[in-house]
PDB file of N, CA and C in Angstrom:
ATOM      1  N   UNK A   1      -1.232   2.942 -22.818  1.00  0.00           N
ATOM      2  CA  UNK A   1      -0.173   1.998 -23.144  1.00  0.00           C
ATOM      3  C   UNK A   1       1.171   2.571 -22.725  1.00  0.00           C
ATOM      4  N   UNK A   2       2.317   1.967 -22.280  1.00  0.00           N
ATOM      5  CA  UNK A   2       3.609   2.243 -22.171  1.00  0.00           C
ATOM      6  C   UNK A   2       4.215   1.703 -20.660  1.00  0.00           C
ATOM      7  N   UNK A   3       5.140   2.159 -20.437  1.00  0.00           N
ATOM      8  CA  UNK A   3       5.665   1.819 -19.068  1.00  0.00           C
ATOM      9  C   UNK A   3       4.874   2.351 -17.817  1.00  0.00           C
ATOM     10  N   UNK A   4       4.947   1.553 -16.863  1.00  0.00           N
ATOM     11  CA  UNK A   4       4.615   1.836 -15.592  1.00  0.00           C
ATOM     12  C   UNK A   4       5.529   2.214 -14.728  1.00  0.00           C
ATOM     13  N   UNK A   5       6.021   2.773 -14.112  1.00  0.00           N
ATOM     14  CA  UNK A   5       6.852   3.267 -13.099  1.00  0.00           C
ATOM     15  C   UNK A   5       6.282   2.738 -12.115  1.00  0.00           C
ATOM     16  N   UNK A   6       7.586   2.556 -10.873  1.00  0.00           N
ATOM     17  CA  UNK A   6       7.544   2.476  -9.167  1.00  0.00           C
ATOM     18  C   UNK A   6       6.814   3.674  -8.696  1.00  0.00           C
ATOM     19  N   UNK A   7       5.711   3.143  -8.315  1.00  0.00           N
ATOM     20  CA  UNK A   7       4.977   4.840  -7.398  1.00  0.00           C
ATOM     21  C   UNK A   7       4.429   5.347  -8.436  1.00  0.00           C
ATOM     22  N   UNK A   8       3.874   4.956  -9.325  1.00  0.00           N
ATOM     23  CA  UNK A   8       3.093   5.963 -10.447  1.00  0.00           C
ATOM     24  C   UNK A   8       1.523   6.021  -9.734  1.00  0.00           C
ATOM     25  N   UNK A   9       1.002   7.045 -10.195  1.00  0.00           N
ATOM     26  CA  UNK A   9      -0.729   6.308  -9.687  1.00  0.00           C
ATOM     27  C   UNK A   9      -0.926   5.230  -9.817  1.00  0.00           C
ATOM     28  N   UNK A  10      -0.966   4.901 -10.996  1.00  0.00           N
ATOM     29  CA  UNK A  10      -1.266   3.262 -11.382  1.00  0.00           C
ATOM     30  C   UNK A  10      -0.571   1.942 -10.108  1.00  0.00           C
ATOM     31  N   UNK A  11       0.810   2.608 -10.528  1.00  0.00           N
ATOM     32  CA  UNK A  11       1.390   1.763  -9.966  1.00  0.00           C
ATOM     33  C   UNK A  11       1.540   1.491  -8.433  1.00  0.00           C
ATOM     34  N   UNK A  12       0.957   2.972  -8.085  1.00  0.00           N
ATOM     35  CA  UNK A  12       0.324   2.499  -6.232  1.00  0.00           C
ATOM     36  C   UNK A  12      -1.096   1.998  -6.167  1.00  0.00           C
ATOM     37  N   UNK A  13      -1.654   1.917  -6.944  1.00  0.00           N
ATOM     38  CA  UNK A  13      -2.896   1.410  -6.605  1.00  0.00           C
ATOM     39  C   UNK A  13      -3.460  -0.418  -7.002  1.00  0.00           C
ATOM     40  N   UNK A  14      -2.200  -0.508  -7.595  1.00  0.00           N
ATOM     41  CA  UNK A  14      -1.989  -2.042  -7.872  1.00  0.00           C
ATOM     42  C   UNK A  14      -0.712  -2.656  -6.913  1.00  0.00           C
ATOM     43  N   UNK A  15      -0.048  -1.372  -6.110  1.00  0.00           N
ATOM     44  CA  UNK A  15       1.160  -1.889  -5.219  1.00  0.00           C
ATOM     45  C   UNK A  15       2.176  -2.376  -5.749  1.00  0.00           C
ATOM     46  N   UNK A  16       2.520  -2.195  -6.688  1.00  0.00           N
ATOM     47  CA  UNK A  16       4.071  -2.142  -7.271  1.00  0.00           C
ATOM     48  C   UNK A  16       4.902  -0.394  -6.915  1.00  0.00           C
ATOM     49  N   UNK A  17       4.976  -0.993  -5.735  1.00  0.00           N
ATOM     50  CA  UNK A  17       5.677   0.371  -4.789  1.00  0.00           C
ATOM     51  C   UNK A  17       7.635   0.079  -4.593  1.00  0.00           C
ATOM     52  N   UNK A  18       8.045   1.161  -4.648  1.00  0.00           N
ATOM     53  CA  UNK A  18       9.218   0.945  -4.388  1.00  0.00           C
ATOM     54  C   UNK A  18      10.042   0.506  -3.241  1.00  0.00           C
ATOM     55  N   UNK A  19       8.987   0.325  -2.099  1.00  0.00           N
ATOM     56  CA  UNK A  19       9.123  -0.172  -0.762  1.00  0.00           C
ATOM     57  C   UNK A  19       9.095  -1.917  -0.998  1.00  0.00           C
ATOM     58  N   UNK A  20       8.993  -2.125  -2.410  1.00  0.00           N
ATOM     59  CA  UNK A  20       8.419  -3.833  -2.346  1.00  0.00           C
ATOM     60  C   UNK A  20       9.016  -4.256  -3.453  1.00  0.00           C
ATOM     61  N   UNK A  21       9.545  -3.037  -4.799  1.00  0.00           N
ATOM     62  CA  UNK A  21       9.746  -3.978  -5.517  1.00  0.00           C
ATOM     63  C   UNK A  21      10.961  -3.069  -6.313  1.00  0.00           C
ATOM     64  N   UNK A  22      11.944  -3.918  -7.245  1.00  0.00           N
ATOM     65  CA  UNK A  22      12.934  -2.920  -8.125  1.00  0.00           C
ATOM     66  C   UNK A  22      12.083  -3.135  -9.457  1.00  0.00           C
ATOM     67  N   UNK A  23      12.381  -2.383 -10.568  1.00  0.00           N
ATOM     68  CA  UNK A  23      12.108  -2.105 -12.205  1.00  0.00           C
ATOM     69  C   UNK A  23      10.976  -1.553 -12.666  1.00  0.00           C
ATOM     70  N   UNK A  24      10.063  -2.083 -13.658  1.00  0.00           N
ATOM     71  CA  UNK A  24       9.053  -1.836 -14.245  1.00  0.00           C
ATOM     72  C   UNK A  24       7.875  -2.732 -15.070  1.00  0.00           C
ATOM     73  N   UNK A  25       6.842  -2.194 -15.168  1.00  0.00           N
ATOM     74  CA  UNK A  25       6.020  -3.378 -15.720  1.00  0.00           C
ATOM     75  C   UNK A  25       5.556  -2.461 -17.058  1.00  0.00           C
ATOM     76  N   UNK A  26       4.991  -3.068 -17.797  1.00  0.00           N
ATOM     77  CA  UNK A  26       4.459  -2.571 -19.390  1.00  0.00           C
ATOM     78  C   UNK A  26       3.284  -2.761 -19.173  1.00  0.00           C
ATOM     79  N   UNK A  27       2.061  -1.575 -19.673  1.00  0.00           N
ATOM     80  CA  UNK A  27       1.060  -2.089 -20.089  1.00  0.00           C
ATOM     81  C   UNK A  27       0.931  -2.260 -21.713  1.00  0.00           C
ATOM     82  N   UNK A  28      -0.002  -3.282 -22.256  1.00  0.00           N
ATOM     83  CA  UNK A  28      -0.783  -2.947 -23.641  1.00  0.00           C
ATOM     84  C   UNK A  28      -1.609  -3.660 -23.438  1.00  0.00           C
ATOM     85  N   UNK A  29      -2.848  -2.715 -24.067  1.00  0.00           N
ATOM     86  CA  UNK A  29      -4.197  -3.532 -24.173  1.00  0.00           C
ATOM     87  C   UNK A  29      -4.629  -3.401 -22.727  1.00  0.00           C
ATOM     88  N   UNK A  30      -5.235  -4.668 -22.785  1.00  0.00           N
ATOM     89  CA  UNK A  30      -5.468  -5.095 -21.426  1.00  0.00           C
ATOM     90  C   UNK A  30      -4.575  -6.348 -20.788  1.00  0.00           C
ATOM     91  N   UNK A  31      -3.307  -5.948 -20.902  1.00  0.00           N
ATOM     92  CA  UNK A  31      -1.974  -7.189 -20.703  1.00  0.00           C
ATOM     93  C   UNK A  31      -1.146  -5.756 -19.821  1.00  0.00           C
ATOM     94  N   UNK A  32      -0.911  -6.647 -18.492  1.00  0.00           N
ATOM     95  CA  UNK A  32       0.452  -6.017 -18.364  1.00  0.00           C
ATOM     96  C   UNK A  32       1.274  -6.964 -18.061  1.00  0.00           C
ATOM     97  N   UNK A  33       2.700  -6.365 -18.714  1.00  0.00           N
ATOM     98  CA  UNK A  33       3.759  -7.223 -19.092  1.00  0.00           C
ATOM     99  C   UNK A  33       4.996  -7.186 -17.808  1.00  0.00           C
ATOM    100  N   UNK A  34       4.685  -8.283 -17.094  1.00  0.00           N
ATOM    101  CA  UNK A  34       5.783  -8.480 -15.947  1.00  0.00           C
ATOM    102  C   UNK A  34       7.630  -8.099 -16.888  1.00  0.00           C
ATOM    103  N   UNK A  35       8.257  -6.443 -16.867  1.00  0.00           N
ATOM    104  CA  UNK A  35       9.279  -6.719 -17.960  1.00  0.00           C
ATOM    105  C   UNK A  35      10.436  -6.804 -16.862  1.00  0.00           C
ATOM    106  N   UNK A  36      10.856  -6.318 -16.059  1.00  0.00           N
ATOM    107  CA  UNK A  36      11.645  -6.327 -15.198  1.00  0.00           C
ATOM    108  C   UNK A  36      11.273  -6.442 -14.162  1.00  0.00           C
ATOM    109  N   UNK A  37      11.458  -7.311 -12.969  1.00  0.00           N
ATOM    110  CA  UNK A  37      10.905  -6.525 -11.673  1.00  0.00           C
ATOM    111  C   UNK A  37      12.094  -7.289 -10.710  1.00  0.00           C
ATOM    112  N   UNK A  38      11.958  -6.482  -9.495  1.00  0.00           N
ATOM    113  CA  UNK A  38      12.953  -7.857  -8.214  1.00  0.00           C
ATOM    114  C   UNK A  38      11.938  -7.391  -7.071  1.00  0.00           C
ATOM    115  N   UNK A  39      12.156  -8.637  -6.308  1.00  0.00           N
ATOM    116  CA  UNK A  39      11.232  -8.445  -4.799  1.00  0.00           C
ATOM    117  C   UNK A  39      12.434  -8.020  -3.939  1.00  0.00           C
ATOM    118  N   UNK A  40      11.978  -6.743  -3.343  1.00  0.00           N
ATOM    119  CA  UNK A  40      12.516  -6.041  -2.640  1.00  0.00           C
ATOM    120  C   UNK A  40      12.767  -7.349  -1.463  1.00  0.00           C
ATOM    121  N   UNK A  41      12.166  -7.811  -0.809  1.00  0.00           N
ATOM    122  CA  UNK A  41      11.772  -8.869   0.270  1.00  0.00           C
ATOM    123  C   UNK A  41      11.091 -10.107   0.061  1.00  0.00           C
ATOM    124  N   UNK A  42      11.859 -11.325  -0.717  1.00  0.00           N
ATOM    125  CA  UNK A  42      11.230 -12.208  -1.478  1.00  0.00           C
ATOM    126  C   UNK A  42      10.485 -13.363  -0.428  1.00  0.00           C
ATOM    127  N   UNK A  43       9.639 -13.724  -0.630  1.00  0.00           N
ATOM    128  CA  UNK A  43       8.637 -14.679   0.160  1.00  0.00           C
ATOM    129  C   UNK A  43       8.044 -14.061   1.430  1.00  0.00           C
ATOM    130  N   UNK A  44       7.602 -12.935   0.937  1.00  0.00           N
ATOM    131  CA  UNK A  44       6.843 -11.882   2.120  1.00  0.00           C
ATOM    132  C   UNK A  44       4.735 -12.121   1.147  1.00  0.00           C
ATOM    133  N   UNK A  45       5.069 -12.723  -0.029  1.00  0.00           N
ATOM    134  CA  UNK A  45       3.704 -12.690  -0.743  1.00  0.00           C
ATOM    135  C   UNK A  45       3.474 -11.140  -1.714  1.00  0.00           C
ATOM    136  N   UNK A  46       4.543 -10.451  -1.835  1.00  0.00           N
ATOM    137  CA  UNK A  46       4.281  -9.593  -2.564  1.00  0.00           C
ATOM    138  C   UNK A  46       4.020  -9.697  -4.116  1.00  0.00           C
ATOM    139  N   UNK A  47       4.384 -10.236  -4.751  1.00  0.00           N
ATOM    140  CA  UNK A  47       4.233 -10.975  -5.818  1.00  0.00           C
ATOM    141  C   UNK A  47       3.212 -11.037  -6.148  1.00  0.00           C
ATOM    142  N   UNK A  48       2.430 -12.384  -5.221  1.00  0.00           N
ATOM    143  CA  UNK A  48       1.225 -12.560  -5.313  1.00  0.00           C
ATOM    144  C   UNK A  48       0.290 -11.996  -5.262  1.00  0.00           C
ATOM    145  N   UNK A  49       0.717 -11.205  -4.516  1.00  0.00           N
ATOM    146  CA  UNK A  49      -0.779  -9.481  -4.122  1.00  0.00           C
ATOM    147  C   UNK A  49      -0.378  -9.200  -5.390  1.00  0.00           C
ATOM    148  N   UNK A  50       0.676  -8.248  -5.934  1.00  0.00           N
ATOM    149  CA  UNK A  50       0.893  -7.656  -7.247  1.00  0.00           C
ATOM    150  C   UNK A  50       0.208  -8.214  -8.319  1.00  0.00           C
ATOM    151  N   UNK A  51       0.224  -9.644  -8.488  1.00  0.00           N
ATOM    152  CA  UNK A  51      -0.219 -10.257  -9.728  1.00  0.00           C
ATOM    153  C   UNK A  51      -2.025 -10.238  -9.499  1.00  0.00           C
ATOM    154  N   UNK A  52      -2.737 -10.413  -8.040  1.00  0.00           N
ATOM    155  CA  UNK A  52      -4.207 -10.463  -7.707  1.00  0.00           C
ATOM    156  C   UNK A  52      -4.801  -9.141  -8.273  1.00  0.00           C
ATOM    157  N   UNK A  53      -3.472  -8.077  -7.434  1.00  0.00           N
ATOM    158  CA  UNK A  53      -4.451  -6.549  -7.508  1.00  0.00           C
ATOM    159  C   UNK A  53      -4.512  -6.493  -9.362  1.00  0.00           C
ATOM    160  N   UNK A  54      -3.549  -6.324 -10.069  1.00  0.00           N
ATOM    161  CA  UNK A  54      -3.561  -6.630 -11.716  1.00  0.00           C
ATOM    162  C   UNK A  54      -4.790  -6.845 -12.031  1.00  0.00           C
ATOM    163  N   UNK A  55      -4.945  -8.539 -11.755  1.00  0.00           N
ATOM    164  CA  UNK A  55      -6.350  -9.275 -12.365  1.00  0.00           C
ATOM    165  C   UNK A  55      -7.382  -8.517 -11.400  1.00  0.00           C
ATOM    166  N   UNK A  56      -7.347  -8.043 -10.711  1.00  0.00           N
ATOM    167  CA  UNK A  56      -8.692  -7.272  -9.874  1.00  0.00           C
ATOM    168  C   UNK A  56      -9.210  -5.803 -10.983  1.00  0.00           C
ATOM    169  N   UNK A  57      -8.308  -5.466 -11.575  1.00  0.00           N
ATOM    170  CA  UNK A  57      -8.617  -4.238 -12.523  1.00  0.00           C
ATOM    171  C   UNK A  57      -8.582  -4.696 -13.846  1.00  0.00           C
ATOM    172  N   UNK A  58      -8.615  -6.026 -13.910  1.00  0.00           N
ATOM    173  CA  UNK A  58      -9.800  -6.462 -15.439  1.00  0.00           C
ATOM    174  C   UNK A  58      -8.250  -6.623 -16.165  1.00  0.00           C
ATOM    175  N   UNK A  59      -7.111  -6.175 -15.838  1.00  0.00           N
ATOM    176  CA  UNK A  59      -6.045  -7.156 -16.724  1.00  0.00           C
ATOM    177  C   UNK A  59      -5.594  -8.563 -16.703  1.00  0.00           C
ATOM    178  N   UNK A  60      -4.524  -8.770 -17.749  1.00  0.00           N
ATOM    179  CA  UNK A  60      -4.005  -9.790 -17.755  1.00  0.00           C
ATOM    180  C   UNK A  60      -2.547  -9.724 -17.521  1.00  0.00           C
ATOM    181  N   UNK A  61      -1.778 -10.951 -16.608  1.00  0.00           N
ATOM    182  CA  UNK A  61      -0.596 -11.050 -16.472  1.00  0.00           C
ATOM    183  C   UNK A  61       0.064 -11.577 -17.243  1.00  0.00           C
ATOM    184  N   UNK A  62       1.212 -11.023 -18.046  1.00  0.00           N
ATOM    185  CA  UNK A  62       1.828 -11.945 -18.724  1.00  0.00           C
ATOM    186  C   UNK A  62       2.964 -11.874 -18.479  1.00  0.00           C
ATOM    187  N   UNK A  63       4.070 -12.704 -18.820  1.00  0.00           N
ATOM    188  CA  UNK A  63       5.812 -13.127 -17.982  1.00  0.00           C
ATOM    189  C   UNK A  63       6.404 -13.259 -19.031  1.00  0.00           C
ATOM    190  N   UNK A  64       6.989 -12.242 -20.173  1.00  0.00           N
ATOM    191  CA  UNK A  64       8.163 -12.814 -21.029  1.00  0.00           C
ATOM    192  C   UNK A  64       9.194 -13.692 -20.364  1.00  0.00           C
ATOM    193  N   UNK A  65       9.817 -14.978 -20.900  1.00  0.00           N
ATOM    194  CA  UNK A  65      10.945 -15.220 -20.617  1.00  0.00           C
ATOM    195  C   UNK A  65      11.174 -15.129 -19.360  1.00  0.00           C
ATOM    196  N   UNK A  66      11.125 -15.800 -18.358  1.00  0.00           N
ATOM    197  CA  UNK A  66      11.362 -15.819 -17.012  1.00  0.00           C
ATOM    198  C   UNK A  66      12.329 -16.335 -16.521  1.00  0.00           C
ATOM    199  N   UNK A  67      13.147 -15.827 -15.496  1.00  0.00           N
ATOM    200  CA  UNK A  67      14.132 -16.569 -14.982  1.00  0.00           C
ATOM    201  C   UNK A  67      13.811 -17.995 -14.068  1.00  0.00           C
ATOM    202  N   UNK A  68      14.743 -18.755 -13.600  1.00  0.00           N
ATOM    203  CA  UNK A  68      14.523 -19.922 -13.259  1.00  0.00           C
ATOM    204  C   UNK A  68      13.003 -19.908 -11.999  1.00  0.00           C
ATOM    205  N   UNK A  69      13.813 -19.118 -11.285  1.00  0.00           N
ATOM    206  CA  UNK A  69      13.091 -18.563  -9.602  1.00  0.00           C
ATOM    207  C   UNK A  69      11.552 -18.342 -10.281  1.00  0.00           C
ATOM    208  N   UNK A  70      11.346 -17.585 -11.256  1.00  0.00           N
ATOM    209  CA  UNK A  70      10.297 -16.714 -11.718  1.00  0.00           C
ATOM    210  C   UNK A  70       9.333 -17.794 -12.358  1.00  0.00           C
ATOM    211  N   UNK A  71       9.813 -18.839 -12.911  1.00  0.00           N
ATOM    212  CA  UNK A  71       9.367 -19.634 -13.500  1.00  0.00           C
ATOM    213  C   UNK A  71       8.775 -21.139 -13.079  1.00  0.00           C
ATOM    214  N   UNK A  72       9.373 -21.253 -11.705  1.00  0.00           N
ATOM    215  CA  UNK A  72       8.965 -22.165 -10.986  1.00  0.00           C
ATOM    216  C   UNK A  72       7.960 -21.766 -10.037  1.00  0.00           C
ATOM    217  N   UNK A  73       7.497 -20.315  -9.885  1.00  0.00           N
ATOM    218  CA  UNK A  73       6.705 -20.021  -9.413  1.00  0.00           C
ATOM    219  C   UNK A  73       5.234 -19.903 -10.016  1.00  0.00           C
ATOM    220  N   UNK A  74       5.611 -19.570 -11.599  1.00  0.00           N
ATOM    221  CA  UNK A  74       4.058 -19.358 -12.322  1.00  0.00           C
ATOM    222  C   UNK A  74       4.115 -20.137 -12.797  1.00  0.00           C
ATOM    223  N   UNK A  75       4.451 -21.656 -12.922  1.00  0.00           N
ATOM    224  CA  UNK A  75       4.431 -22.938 -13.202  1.00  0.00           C
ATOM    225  C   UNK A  75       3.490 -23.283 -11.199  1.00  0.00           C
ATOM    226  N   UNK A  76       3.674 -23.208 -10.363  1.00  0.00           N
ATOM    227  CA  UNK A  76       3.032 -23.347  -9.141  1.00  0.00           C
ATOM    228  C   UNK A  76       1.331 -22.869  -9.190  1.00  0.00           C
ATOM    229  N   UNK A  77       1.616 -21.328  -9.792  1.00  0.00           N
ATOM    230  CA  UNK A  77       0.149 -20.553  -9.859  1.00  0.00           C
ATOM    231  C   UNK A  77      -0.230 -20.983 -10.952  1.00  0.00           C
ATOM    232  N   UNK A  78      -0.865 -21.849 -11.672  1.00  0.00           N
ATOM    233  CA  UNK A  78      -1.119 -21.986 -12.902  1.00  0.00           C
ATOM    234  C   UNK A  78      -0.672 -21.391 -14.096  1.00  0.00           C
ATOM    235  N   UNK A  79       0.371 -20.238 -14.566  1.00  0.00           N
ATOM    236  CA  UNK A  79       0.718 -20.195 -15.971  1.00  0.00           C
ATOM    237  C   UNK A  79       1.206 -21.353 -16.671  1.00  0.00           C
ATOM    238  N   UNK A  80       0.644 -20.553 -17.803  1.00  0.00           N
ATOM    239  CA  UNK A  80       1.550 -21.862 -19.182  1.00  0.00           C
ATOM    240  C   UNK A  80       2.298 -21.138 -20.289  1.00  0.00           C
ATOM    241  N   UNK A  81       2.949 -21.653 -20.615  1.00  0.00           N
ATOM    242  CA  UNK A  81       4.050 -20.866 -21.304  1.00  0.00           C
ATOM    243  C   UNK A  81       3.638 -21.149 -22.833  1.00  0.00           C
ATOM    244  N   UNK A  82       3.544 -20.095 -23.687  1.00  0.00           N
ATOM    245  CA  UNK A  82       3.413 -20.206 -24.988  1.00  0.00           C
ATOM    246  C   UNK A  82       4.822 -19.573 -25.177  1.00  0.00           C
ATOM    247  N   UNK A  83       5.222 -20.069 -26.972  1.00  0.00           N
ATOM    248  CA  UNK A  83       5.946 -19.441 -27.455  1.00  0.00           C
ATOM    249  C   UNK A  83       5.677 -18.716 -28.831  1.00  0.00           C
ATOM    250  N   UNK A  84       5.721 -17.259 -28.664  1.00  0.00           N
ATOM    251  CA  UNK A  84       5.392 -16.470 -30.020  1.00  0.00           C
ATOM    252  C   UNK A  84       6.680 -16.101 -30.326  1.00  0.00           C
ATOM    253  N   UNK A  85       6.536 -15.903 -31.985  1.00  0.00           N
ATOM    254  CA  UNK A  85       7.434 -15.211 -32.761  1.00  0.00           C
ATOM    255  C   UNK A  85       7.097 -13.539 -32.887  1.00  0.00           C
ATOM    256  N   UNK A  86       8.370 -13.343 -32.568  1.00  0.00           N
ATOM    257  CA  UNK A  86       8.899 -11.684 -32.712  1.00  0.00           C
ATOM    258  C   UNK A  86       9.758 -11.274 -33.774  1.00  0.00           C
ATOM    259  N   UNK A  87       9.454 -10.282 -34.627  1.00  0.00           N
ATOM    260  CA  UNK A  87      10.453  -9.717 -35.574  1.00  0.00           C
ATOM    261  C   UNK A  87      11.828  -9.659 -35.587  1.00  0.00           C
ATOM    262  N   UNK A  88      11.619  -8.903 -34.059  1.00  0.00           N
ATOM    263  CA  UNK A  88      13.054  -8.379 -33.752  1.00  0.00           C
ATOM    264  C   UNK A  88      13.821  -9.428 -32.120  1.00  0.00           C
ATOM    265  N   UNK A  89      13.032 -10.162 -31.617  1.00  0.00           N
ATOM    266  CA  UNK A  89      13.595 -11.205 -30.809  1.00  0.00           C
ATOM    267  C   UNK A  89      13.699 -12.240 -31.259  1.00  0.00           C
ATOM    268  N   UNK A  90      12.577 -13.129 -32.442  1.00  0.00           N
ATOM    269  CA  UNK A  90      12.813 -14.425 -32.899  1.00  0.00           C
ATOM    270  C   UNK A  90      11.825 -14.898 -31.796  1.00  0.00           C
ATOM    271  N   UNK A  91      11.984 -16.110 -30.950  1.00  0.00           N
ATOM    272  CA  UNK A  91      10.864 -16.904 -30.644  1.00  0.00           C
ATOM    273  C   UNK A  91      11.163 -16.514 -28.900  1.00  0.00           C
ATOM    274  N   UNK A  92       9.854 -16.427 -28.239  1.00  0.00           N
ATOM    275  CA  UNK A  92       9.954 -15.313 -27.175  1.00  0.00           C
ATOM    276  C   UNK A  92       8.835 -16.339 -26.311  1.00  0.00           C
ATOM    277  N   UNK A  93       9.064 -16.651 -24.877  1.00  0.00           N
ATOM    278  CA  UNK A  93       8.535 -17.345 -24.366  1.00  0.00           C
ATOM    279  C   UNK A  93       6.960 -16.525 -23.751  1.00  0.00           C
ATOM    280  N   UNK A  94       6.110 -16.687 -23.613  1.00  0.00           N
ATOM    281  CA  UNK A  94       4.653 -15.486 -22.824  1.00  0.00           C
ATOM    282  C   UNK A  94       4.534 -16.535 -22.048  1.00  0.00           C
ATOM    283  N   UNK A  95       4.631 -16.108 -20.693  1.00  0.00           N
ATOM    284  CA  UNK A  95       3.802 -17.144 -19.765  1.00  0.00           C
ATOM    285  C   UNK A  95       2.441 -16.331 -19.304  1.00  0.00           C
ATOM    286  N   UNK A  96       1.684 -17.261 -19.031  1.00  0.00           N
ATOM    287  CA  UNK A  96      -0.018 -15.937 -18.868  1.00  0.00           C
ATOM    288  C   UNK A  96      -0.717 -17.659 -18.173  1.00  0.00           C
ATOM    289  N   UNK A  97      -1.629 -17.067 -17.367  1.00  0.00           N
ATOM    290  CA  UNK A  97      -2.775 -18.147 -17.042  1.00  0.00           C
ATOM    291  C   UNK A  97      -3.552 -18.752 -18.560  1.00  0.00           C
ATOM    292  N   UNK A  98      -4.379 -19.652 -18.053  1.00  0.00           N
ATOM    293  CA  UNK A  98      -5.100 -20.030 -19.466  1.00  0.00           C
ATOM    294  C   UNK A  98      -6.442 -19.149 -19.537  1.00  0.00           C
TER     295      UNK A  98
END
């Protein structure tokens, strides 16, 4: 559990490389949590590899709160947006496939 880094093992073998992308992703469980990221080179399909290789190693994607761009895209790939309550955020959007 915890953060993933740019270039970690993990994180080269799922390709969230620093050649492709800015920030970080969270794991827990078997969820990793899209928490920050930017496309180094947006509409090259990196994204999409990132989110495949993920589900190829038995996780799940999930999208707190997404920005507009971010959100019209996993509204395209099938996510759906639930909203859970958080202690310390109050009501917090999860977007995840079904």
């Amino acid at each position: 559990m915890g953060i993933i880094n740019l270039d970690s093992d993990f994180a080269k073998k799922i390709g969230f490389t620093s050649d492709k992308f800015a920030g970080y992703l969270w794991k827990k469980g078997n969820r990793i949590i899209i928490s920050t990221i930017f496309s180094i080179e947006e509409g090259k399909g990196n994204l999409k590899s990132l989110f495949a290789e993920i589900e190829s190693f038995g996780f799940k994607v999930i999208v707190p709160t997404p920005l507009p761009l971010m959100e019209s895209i996993l509204r395209r790939w099938g996510f759906i947006c639930r909203v859970k309550k958080d202690r310390k955020f109050g009501s917090v959007e999860l977007w995840e496939k079904n």
